[in-house]
Protein backbone atom coordinates (compact mmCIF):
# COMPACT_ATOMS: atom_id res chain seq x y z
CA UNK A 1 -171.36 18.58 41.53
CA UNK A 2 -174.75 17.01 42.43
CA UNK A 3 -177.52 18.82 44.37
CA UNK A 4 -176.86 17.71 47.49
CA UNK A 5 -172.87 18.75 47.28
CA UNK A 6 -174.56 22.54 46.36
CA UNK A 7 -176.64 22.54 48.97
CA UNK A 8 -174.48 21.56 51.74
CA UNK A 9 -171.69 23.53 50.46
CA UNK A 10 -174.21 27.12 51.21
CA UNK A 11 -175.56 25.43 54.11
CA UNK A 12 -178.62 25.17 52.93
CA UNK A 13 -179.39 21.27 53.57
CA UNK A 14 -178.54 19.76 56.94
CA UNK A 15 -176.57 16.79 56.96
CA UNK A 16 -179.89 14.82 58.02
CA UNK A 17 -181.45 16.00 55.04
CA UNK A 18 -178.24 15.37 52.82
CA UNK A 19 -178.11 11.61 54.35
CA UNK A 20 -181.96 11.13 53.58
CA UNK A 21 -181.32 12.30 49.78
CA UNK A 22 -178.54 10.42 49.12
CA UNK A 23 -180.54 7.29 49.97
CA UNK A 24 -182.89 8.64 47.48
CA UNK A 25 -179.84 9.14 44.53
CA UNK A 26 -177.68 6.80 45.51
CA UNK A 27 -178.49 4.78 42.57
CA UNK A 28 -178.47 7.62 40.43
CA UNK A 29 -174.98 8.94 41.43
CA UNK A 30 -171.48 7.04 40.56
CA UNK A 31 -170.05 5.14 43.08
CA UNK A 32 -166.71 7.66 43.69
CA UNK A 33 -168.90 10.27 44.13
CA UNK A 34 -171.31 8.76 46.41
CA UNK A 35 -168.18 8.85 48.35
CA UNK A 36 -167.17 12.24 48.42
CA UNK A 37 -170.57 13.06 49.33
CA UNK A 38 -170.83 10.40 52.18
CA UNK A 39 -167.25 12.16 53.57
CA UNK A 40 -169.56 15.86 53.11
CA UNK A 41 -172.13 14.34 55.19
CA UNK A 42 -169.72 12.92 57.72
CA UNK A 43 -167.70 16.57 57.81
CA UNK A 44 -171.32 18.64 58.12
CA UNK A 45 -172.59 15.95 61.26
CA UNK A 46 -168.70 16.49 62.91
CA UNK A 47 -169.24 20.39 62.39
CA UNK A 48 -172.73 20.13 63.90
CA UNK A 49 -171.83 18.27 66.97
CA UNK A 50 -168.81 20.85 67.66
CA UNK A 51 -171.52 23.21 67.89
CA UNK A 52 -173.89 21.43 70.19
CA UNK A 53 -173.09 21.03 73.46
CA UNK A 54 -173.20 17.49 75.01
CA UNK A 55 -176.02 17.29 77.50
């Protein structure tokens, strides 16, 4: 599990944050698991929008 996986999993990273450091590791990370973490990301901005109303 990569940093940004921990971090999101304790809520401790918003998904804004998670996007921005996965453009950082991207190259760093293998390409299946850039994956799962891209689907993280896309659960944590779905999760975050549930709570916000629309204006």
């Amino acid at each position: 599990m990569c940093l940004i996986c921990i971090e999101l999993d304790k809520s401790g990273m918003t998904f804004r944050e998670g996007r921005r450091a996965l453009g950082e590791m991207r190259e760093k990370l293998d390409a299946k698991h850039v994956e799962e973490v891209e689907a993280k990301l896309d659960e944590a901005e779905q999760a975050e929008n549930r709570k916000t109303p629309a204006p």
